[in-house]
Protein backbone atom coordinates (compact mmCIF):
# COMPACT_ATOMS: atom_id res chain seq x y z
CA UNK A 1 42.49 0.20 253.51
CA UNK A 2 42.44 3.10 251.48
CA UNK A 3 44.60 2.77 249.22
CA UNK A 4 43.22 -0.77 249.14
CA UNK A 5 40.00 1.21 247.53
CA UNK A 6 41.97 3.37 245.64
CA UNK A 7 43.62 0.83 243.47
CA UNK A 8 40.25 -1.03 242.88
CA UNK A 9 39.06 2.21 241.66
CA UNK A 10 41.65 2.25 239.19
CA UNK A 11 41.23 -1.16 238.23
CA UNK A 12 37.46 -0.48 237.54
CA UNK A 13 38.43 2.72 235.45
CA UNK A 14 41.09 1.16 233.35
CA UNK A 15 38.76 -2.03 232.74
CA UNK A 16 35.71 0.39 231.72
CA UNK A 17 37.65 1.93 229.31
CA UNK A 18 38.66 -1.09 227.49
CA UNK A 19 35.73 -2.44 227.51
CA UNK A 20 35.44 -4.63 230.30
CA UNK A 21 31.96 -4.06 231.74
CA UNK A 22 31.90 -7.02 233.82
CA UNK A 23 35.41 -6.41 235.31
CA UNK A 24 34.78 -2.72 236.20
CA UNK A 25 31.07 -3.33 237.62
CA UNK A 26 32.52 -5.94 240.25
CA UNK A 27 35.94 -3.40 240.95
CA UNK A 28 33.60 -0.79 241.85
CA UNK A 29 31.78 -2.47 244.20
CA UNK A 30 34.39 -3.57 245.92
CA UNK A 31 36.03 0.11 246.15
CA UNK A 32 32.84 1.54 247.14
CA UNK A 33 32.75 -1.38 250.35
CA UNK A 34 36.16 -0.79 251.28
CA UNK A 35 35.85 2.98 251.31
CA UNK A 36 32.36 3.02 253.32
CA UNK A 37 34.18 0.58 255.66
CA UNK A 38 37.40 3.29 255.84
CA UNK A 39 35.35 6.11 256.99
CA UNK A 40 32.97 4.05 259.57
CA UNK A 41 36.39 2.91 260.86
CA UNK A 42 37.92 6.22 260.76
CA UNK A 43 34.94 7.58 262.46
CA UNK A 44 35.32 4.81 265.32
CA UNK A 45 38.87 5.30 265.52
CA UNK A 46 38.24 9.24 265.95
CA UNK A 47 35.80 9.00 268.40
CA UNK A 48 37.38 6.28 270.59
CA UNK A 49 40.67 8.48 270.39
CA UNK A 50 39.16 11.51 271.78
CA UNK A 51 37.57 9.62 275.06
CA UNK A 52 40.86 8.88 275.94
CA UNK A 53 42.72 11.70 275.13
């Protein structure tokens, strides 16, 4: 899922460079969901993981 983010982040660079405003406005949101859902995920995952371990 990270990487997931990663690449739209790239996207939304590459498309504000060039001009794309549009484009890069709608990759970033979508990078900044997916990498807010990574970390409450991660969190979950960390938590859980130590209960049992």
């Amino acid at each position: 899922m990270l990487s997931w983010a990663l690449t739209f982040l790239i996207i939304a660079i590459i498309a504000g460079v060039l001009g794309f405003g549009g484009i890069a406005g709608a990759a970033t949101s979508i990078a900044k969901i997916l990498f807010v859902l990574f970390l409450v995920l991660f969190v979950i995952s960390f938590f859980v993981g130590r209960r049992r371990g």
